[in-house]
N, C-alpha and C. Protein backbone atom coordinates (compact mmCIF):
# COMPACT_ATOMS: atom_id res chain seq x y z
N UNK A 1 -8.48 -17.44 11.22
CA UNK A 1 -8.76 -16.10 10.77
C UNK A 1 -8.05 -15.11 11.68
N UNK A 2 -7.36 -14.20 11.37
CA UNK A 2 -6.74 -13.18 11.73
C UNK A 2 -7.14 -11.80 12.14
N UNK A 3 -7.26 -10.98 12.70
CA UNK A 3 -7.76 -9.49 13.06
C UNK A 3 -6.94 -8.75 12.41
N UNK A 4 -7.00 -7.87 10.90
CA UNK A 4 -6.11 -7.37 10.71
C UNK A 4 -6.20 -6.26 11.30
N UNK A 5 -7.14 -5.31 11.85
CA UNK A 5 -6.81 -4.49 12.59
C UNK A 5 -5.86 -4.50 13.62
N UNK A 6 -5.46 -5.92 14.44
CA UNK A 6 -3.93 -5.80 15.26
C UNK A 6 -2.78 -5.76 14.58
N UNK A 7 -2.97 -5.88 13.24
CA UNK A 7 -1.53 -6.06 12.78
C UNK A 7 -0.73 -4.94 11.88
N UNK A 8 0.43 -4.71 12.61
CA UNK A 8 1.44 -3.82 12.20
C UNK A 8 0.92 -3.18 10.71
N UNK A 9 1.35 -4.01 10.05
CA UNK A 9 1.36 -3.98 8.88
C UNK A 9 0.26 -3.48 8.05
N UNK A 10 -0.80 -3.85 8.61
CA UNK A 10 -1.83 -2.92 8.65
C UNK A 10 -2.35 -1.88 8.47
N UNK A 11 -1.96 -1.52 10.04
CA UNK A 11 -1.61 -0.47 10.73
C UNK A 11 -1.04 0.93 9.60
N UNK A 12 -0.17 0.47 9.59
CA UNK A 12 1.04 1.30 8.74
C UNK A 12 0.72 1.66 7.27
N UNK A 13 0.05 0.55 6.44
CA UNK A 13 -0.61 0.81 5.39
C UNK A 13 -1.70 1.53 5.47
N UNK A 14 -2.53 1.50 6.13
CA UNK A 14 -3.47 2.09 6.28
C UNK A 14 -3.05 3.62 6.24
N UNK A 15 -2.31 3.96 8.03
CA UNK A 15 -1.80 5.64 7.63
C UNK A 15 -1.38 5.77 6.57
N UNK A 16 -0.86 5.24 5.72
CA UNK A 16 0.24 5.39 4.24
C UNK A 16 -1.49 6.27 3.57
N UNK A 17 -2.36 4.98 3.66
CA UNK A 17 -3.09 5.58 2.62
C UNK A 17 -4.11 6.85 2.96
N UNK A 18 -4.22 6.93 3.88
CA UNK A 18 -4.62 8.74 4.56
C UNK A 18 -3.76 9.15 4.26
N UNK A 19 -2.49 8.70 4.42
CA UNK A 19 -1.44 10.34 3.72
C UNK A 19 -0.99 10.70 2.45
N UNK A 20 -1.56 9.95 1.51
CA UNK A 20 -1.86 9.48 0.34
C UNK A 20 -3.28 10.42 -0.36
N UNK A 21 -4.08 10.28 0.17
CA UNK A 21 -5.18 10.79 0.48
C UNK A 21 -5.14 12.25 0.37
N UNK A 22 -4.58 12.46 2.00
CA UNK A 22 -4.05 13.86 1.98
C UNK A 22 -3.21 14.46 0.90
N UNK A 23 -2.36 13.85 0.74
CA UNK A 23 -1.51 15.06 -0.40
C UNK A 23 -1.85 15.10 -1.73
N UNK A 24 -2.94 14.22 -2.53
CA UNK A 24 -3.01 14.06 -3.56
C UNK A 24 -4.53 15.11 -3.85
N UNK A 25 -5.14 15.83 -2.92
CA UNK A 25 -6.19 16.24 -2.45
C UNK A 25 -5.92 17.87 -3.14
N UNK A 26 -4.55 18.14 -3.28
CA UNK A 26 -3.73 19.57 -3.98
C UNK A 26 -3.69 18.87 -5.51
N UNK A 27 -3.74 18.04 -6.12
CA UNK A 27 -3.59 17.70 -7.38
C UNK A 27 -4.33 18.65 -8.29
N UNK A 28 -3.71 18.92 -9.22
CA UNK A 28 -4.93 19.65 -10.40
C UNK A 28 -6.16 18.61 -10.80
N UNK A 29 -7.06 19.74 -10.80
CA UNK A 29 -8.53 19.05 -11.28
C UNK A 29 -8.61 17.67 -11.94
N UNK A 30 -7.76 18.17 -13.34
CA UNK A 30 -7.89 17.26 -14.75
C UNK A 30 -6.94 15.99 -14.33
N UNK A 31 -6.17 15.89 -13.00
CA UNK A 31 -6.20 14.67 -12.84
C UNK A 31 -7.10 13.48 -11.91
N UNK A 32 -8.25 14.34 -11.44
CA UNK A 32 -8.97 13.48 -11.09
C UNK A 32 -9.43 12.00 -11.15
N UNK A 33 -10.12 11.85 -12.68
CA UNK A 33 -9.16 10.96 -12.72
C UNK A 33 -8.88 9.77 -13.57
N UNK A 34 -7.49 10.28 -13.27
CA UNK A 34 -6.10 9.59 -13.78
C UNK A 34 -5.09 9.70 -12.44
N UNK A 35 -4.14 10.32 -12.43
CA UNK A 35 -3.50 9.94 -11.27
C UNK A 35 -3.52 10.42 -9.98
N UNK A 36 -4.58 10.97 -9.17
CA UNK A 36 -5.26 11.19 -8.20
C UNK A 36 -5.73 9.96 -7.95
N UNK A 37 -6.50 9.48 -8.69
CA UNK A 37 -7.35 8.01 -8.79
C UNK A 37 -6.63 7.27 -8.74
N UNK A 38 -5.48 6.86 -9.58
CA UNK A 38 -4.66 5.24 -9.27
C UNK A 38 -3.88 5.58 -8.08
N UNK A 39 -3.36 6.62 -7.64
CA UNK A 39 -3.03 6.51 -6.19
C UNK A 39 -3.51 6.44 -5.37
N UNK A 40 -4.66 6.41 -5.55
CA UNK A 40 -5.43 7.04 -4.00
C UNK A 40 -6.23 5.06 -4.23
N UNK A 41 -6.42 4.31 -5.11
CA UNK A 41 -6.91 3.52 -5.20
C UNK A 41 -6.00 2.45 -5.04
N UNK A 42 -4.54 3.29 -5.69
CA UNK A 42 -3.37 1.62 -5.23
C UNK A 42 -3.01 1.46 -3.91
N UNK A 43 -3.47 2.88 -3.15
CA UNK A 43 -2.53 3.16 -1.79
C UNK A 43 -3.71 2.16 -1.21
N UNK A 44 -5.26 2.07 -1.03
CA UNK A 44 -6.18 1.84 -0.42
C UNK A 44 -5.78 -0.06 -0.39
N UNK A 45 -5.99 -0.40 -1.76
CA UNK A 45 -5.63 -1.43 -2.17
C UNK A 45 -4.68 -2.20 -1.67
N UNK A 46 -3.91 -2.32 -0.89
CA UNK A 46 -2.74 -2.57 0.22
C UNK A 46 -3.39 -2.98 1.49
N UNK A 47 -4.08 -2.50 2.25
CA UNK A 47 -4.55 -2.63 3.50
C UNK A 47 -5.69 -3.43 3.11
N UNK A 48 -6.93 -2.98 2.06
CA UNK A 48 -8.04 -3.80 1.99
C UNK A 48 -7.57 -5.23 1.41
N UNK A 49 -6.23 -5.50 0.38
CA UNK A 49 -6.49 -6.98 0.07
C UNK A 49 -5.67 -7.80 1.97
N UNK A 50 -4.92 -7.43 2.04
CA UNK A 50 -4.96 -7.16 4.11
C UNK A 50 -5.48 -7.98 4.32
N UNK A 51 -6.83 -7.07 4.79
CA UNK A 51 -8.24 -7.38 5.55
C UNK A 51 -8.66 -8.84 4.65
N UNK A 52 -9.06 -8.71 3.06
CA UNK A 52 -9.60 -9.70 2.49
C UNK A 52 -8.81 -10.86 2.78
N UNK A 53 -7.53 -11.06 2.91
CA UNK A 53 -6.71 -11.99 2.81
C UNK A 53 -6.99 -12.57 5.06
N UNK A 54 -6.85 -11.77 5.59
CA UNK A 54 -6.98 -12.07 7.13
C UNK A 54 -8.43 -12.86 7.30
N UNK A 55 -9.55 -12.08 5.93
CA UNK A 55 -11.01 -13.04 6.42
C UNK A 55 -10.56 -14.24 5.68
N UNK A 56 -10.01 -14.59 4.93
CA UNK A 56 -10.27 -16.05 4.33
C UNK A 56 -9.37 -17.53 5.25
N UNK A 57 -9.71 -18.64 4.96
CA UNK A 57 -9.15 -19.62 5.56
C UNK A 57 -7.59 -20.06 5.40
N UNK A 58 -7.27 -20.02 5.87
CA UNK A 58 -5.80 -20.62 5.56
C UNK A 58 -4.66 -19.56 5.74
N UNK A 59 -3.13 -19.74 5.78
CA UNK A 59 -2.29 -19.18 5.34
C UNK A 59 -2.19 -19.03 3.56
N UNK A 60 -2.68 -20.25 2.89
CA UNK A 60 -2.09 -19.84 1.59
C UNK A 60 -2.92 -19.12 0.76
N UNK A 61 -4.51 -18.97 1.55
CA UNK A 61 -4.79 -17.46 1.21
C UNK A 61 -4.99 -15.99 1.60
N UNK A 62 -4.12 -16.63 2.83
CA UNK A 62 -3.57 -15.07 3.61
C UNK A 62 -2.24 -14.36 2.64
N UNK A 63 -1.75 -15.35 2.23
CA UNK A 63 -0.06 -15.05 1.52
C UNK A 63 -0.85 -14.75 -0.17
N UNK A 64 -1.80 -15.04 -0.72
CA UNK A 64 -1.93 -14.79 -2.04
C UNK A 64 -1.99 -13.37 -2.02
N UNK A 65 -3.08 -12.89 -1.19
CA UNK A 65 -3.55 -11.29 -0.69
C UNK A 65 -2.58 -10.47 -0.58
N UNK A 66 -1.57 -11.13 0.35
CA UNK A 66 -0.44 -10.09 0.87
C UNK A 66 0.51 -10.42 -0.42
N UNK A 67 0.45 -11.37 -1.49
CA UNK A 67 0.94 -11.06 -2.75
C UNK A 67 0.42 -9.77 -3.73
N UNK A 68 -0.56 -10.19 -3.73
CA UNK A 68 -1.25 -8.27 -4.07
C UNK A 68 -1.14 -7.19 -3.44
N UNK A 69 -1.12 -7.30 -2.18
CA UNK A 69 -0.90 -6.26 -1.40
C UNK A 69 0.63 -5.15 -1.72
N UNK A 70 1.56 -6.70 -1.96
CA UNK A 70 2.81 -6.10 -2.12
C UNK A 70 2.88 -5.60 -3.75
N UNK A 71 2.38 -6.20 -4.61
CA UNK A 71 2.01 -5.72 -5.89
C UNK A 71 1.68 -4.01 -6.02
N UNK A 72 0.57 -4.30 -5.33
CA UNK A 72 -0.40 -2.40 -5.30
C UNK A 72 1.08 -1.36 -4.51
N UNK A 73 1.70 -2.16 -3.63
CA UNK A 73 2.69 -0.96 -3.09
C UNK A 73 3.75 -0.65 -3.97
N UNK A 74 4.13 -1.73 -4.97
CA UNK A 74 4.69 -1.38 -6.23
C UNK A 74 4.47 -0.69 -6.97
N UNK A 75 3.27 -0.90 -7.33
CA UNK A 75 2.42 0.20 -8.25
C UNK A 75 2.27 1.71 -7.67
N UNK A 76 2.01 1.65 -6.72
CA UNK A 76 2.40 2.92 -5.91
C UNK A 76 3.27 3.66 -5.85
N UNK A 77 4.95 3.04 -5.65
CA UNK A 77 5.99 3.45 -5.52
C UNK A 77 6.03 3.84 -6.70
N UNK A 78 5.57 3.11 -7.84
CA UNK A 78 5.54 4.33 -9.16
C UNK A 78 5.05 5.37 -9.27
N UNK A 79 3.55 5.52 -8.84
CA UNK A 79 3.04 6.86 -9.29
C UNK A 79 3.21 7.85 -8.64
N UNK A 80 3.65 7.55 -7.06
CA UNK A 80 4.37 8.27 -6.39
C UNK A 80 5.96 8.92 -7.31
N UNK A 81 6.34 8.54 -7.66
CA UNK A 81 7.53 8.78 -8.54
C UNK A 81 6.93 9.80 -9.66
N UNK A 82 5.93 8.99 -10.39
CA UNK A 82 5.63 10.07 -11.56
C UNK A 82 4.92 11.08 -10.94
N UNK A 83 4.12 11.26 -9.87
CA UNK A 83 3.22 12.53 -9.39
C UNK A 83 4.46 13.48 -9.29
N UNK A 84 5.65 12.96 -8.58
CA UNK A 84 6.61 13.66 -7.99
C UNK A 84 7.47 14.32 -9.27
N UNK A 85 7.71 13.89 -10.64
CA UNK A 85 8.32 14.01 -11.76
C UNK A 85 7.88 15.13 -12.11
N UNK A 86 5.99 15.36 -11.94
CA UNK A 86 5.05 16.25 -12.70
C UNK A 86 4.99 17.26 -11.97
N UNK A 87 5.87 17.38 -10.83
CA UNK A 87 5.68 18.39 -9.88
C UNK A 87 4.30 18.46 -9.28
N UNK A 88 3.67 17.42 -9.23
CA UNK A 88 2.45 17.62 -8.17
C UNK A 88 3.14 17.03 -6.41
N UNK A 89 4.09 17.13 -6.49
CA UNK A 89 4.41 16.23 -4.93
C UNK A 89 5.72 17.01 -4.91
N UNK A 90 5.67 17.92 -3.53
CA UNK A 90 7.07 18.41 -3.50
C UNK A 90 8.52 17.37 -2.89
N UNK A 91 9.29 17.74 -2.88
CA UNK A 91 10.48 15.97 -2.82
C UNK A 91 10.05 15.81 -1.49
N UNK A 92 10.14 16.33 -0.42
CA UNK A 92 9.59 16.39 1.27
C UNK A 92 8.36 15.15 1.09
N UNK A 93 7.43 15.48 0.67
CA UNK A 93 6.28 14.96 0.87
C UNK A 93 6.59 13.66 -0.11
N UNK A 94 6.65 13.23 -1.23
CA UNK A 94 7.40 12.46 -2.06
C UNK A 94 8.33 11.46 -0.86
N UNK A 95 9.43 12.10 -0.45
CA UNK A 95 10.61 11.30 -0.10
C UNK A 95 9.36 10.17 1.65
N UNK A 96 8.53 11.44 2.42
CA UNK A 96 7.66 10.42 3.50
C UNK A 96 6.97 9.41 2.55
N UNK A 97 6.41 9.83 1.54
CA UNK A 97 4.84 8.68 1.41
C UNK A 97 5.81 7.13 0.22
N UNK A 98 7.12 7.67 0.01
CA UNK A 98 7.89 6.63 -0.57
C UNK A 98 9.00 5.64 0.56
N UNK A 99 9.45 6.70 1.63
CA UNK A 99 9.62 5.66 2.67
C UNK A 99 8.42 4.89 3.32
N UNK A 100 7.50 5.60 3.28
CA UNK A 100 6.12 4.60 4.33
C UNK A 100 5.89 3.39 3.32
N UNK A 101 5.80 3.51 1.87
CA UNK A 101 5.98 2.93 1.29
C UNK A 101 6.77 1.39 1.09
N UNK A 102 7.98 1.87 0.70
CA UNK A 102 8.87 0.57 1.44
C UNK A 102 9.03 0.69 2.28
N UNK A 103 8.93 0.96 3.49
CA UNK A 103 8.67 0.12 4.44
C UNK A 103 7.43 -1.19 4.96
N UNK A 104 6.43 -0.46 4.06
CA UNK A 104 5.47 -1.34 3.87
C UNK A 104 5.73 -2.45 3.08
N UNK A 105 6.40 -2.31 2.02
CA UNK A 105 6.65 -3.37 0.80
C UNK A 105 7.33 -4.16 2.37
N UNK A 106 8.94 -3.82 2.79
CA UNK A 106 9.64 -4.92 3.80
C UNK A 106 8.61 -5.41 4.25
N UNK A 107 7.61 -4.76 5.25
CA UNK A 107 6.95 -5.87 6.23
C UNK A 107 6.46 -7.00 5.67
N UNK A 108 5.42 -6.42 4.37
CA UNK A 108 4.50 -7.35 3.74
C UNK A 108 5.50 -8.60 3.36
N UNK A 109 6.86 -8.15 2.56
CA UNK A 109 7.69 -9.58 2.06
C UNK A 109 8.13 -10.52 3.52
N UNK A 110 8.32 -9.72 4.47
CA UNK A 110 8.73 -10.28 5.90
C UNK A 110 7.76 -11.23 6.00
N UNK A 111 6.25 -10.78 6.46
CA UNK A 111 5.12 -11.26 6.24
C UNK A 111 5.03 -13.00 5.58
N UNK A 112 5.42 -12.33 4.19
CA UNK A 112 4.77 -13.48 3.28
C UNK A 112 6.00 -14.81 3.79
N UNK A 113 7.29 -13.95 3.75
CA UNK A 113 8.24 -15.07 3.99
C UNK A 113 8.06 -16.36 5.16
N UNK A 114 7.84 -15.53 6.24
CA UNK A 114 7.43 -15.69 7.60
C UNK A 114 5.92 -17.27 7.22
N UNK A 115 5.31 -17.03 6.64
CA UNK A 115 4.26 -17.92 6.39
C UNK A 115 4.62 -19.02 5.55
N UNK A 116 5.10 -18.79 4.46
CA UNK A 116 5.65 -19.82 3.34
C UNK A 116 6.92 -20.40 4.09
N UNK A 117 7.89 -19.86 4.75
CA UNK A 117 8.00 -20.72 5.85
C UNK A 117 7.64 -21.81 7.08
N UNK A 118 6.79 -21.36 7.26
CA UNK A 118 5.84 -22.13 8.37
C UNK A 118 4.98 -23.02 7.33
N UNK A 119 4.63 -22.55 6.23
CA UNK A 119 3.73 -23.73 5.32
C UNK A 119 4.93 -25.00 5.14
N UNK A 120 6.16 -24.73 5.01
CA UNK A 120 7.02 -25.85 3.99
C UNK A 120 7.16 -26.66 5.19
């Protein structure tokens, strides 16, 4: 079992999703929710399957987790895109929470590689 609180990757998702948090907090009302909600729930979704994946036994269900994990940052990198389309996200704020973004996606695939390696 793993501490995901030491780990980078973590780490980094986590701020993603406070800043996530933060900027989606200016959204108009009537998207409460709709896309206030799937962002603020895909961004969260990253770090907690994380944690879920660090409590369970094994690598190959540490790597399923951080398969979702990298999923939800996908999903993210979209609605980040469409918030930004609808003019709720100015490009500034848009262009940080889409680099924190992939950069998160790299670690997590680093991550998974790094293990499914060591499994074969």
């Amino acid at each position: 079992m793993m501490i995901y609180q030491n780990m980078k990757v973590w780490d980094k998702s986590h701020k993603l999703t406070l800043a996530v948090y933060a900027a989606t907090g200016t959204f108009p009302v009537e998207e409460r929710y709709g896309l206030t909600s799937q962002l603020r729930r895909g961004a969260a979704s990253v770090p907690a399957n994380i944690a879920e994946g660090c409590g369970r036994n094994g690598r190959a269900e540490l790597a399923r987790f951080l398969d979702i994990s990298l999923g939800s940052a996908s999903e993210l990198e979209y609605h980040l895109l469409l918030a930004r389309d609808l003019k709720y996200l100015d490009e500034s704020t848009w262009t940080t929470l889409t680099d924190g973004t992939v950069e998160v996606k790299r670690m997590l695939a680093g991550f998974l590689k790094s293990l499914r390696t060591a499994a074969a």
